[in-house]
PDB file of N, CA and C in Angstrom:
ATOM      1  N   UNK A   1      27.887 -53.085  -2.498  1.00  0.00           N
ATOM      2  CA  UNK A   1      26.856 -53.962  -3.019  1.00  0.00           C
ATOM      3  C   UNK A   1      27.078 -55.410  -2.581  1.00  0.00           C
ATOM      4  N   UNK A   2      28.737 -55.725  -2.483  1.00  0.00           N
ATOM      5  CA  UNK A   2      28.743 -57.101  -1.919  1.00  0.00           C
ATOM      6  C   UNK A   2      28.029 -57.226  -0.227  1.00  0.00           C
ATOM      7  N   UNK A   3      27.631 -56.350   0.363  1.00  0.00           N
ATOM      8  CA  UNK A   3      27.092 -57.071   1.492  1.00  0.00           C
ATOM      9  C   UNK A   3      25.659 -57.187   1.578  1.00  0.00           C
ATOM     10  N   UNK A   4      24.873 -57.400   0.858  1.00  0.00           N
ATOM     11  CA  UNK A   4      23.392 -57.492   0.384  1.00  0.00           C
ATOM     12  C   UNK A   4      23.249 -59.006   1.243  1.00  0.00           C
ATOM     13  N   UNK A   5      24.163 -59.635   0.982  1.00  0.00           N
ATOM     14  CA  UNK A   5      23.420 -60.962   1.454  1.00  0.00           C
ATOM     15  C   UNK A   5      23.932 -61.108   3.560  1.00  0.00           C
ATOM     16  N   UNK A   6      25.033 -60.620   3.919  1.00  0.00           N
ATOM     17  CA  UNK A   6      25.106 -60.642   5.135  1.00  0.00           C
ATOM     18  C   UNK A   6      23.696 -59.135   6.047  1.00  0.00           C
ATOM     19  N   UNK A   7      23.504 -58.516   5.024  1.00  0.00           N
ATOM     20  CA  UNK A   7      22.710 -57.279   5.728  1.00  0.00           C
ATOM     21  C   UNK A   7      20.778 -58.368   5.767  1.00  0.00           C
ATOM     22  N   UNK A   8      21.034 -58.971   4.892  1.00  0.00           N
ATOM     23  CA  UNK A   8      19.778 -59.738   4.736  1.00  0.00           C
ATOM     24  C   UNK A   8      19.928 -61.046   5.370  1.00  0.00           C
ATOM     25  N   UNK A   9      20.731 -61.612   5.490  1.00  0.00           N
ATOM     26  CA  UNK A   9      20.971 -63.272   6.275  1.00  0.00           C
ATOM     27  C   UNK A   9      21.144 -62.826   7.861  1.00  0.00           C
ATOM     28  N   UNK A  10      21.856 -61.680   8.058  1.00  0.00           N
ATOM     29  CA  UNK A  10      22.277 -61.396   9.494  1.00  0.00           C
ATOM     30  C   UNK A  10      20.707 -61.288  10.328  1.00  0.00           C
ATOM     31  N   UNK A  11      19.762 -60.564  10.046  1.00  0.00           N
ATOM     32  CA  UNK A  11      18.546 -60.612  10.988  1.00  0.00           C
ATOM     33  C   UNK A  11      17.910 -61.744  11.092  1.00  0.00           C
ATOM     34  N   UNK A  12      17.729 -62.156   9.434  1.00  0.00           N
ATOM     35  CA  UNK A  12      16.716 -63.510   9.811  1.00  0.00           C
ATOM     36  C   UNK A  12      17.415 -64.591  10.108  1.00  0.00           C
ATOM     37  N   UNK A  13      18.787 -64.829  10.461  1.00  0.00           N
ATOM     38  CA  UNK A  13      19.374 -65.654  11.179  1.00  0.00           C
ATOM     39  C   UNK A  13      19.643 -65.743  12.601  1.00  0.00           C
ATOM     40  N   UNK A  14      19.382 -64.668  13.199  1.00  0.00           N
ATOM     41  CA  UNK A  14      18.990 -63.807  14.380  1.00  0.00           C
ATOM     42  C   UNK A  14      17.762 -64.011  15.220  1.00  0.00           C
ATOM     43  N   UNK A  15      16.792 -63.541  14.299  1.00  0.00           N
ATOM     44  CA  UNK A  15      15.562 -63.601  14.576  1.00  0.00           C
ATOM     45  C   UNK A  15      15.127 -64.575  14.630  1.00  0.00           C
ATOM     46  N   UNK A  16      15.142 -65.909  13.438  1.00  0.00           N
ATOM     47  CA  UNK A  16      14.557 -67.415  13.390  1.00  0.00           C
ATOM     48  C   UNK A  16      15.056 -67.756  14.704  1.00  0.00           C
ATOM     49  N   UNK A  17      16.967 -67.474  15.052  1.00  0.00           N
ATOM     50  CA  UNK A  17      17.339 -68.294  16.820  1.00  0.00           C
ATOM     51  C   UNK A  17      16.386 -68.076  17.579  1.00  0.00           C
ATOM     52  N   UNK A  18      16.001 -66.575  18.029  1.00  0.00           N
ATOM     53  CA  UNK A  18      15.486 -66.311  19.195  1.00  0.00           C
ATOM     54  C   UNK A  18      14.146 -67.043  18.898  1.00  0.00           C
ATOM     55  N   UNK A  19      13.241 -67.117  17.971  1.00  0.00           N
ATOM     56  CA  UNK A  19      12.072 -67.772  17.602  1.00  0.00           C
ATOM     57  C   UNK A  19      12.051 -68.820  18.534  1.00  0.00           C
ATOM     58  N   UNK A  20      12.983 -69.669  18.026  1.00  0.00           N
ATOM     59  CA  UNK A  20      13.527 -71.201  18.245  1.00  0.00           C
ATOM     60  C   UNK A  20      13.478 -71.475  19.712  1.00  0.00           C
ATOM     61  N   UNK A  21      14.573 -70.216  20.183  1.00  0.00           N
ATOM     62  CA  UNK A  21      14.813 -70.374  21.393  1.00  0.00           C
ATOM     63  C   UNK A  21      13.544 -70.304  22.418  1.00  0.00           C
ATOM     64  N   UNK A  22      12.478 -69.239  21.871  1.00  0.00           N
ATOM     65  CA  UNK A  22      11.516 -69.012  22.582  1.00  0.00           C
ATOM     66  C   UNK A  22      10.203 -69.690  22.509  1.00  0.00           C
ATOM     67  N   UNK A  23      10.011 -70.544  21.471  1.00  0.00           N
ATOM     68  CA  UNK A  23       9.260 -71.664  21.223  1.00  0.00           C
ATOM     69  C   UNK A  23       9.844 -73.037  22.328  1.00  0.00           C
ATOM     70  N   UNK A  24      11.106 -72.923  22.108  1.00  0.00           N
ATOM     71  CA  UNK A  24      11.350 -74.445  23.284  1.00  0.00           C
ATOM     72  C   UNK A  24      11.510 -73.942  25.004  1.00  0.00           C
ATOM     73  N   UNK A  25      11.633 -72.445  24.825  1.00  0.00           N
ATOM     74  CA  UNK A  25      11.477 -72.384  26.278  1.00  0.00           C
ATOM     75  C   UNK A  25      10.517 -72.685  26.888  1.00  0.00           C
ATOM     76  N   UNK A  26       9.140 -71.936  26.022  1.00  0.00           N
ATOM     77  CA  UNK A  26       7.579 -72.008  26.207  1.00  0.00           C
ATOM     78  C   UNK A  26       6.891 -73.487  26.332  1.00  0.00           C
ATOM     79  N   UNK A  27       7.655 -74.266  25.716  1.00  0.00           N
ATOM     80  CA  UNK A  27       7.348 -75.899  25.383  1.00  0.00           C
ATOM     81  C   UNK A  27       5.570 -75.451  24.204  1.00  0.00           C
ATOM     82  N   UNK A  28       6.297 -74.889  23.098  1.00  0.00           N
ATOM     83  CA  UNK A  28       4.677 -74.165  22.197  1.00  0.00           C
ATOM     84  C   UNK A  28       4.917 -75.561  21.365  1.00  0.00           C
ATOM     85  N   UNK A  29       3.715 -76.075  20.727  1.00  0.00           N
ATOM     86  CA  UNK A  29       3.059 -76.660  20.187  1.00  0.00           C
ATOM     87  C   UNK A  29       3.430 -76.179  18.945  1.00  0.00           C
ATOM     88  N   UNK A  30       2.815 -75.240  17.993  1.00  0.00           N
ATOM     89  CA  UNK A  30       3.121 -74.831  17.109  1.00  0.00           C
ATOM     90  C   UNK A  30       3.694 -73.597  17.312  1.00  0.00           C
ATOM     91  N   UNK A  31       4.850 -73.618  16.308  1.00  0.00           N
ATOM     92  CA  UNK A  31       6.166 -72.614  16.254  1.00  0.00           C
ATOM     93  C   UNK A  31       5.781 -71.193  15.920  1.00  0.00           C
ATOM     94  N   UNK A  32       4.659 -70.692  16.464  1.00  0.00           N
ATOM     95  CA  UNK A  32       4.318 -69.246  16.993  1.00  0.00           C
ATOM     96  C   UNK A  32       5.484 -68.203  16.953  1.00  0.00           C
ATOM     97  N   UNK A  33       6.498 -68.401  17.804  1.00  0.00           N
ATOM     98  CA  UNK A  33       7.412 -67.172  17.487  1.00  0.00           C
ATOM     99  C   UNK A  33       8.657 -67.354  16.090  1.00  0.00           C
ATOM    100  N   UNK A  34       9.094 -69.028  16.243  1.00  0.00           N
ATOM    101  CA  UNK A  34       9.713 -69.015  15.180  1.00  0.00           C
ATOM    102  C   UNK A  34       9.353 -67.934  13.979  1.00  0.00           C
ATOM    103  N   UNK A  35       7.971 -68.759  13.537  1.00  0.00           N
ATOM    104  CA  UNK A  35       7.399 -68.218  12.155  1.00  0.00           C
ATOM    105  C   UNK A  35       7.404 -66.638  12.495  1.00  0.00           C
ATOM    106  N   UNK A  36       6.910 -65.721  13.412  1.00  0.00           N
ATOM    107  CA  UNK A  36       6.618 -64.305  13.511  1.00  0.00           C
ATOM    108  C   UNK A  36       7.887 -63.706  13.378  1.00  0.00           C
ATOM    109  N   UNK A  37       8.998 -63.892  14.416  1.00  0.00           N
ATOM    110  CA  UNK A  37      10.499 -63.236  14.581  1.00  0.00           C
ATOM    111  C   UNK A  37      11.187 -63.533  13.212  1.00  0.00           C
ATOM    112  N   UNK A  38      10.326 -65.177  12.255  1.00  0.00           N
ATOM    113  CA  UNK A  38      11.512 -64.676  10.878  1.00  0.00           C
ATOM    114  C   UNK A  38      11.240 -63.872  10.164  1.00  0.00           C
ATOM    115  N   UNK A  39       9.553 -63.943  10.489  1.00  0.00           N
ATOM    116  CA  UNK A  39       8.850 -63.271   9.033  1.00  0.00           C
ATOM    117  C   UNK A  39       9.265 -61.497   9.381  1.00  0.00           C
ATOM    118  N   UNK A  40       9.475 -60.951  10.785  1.00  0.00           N
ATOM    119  CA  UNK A  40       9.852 -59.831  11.054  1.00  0.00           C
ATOM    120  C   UNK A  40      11.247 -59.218  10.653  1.00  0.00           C
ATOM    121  N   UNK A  41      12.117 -60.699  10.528  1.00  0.00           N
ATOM    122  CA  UNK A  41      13.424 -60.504  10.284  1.00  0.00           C
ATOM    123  C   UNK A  41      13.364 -60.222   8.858  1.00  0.00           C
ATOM    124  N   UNK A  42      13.207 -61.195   7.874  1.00  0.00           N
ATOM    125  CA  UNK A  42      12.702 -60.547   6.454  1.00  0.00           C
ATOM    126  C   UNK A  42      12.288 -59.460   6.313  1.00  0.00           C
ATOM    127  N   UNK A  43      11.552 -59.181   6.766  1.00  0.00           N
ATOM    128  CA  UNK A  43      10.780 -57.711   6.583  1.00  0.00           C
ATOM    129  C   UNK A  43      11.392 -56.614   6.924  1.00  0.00           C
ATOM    130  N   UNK A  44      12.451 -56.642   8.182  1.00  0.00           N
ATOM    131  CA  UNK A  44      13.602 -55.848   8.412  1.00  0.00           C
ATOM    132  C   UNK A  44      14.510 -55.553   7.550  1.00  0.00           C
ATOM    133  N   UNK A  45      14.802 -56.899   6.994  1.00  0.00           N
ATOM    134  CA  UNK A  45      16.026 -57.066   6.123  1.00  0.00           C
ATOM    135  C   UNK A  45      15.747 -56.109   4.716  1.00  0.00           C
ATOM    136  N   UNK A  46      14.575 -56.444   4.220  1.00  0.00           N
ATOM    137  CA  UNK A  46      14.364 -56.116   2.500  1.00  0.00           C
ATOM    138  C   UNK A  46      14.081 -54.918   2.978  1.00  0.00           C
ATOM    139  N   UNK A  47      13.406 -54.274   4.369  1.00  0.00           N
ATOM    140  CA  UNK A  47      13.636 -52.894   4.358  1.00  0.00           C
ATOM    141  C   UNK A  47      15.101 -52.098   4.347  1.00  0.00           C
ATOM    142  N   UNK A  48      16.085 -52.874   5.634  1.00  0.00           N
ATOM    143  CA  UNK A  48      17.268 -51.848   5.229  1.00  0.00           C
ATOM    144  C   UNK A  48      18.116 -52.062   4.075  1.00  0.00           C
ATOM    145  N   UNK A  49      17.664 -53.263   2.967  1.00  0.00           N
ATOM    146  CA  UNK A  49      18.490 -53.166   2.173  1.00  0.00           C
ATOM    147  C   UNK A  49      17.669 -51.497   0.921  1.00  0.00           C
ATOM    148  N   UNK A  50      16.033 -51.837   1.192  1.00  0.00           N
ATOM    149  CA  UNK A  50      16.085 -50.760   0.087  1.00  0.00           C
ATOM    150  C   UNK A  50      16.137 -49.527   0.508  1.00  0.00           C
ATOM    151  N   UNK A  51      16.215 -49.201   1.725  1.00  0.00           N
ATOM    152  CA  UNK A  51      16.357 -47.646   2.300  1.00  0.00           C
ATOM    153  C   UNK A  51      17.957 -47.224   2.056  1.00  0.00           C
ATOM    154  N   UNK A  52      18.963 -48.789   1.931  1.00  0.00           N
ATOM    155  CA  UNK A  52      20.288 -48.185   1.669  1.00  0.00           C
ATOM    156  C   UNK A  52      20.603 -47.869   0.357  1.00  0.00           C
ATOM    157  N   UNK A  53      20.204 -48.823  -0.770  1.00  0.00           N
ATOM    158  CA  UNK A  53      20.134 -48.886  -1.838  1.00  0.00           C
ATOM    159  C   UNK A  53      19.373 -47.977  -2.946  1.00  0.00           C
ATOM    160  N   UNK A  54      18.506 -47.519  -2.449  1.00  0.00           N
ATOM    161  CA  UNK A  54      17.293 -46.796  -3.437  1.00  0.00           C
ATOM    162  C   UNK A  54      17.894 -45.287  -3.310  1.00  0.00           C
ATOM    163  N   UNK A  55      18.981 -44.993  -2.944  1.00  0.00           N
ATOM    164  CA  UNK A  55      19.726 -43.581  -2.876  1.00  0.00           C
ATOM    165  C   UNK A  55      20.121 -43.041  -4.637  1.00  0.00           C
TER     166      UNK A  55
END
């Protein structure tokens, strides 16, 4: 149960970089992948925590 917060911080800390990274490669205006790759990372996250958990 203690790793709830690295199984949930590990993607969307992941995902927001590459965002980041791929917003300043692009030279984007508004942060288009940031916002999508975190909101995907969240959505990853609260999934594998309840597919591990809900056993």
């Amino acid at each position: 149960m203690n790793d709830i917060a690295f199984i949930l911080l590990g993607p969307i800390i992941i995902g927001t970089a590459i965002g980041i990274y791929l917003d300043k490669a692009l030279t984007m205006k508004i942060p288009i992948f940031t916002m999508s790759f975190a909101l995907m990372s969240i959505i990853f996250g609260m999934y594998t925590v309840f597919k591990r958990y809900s056993k």
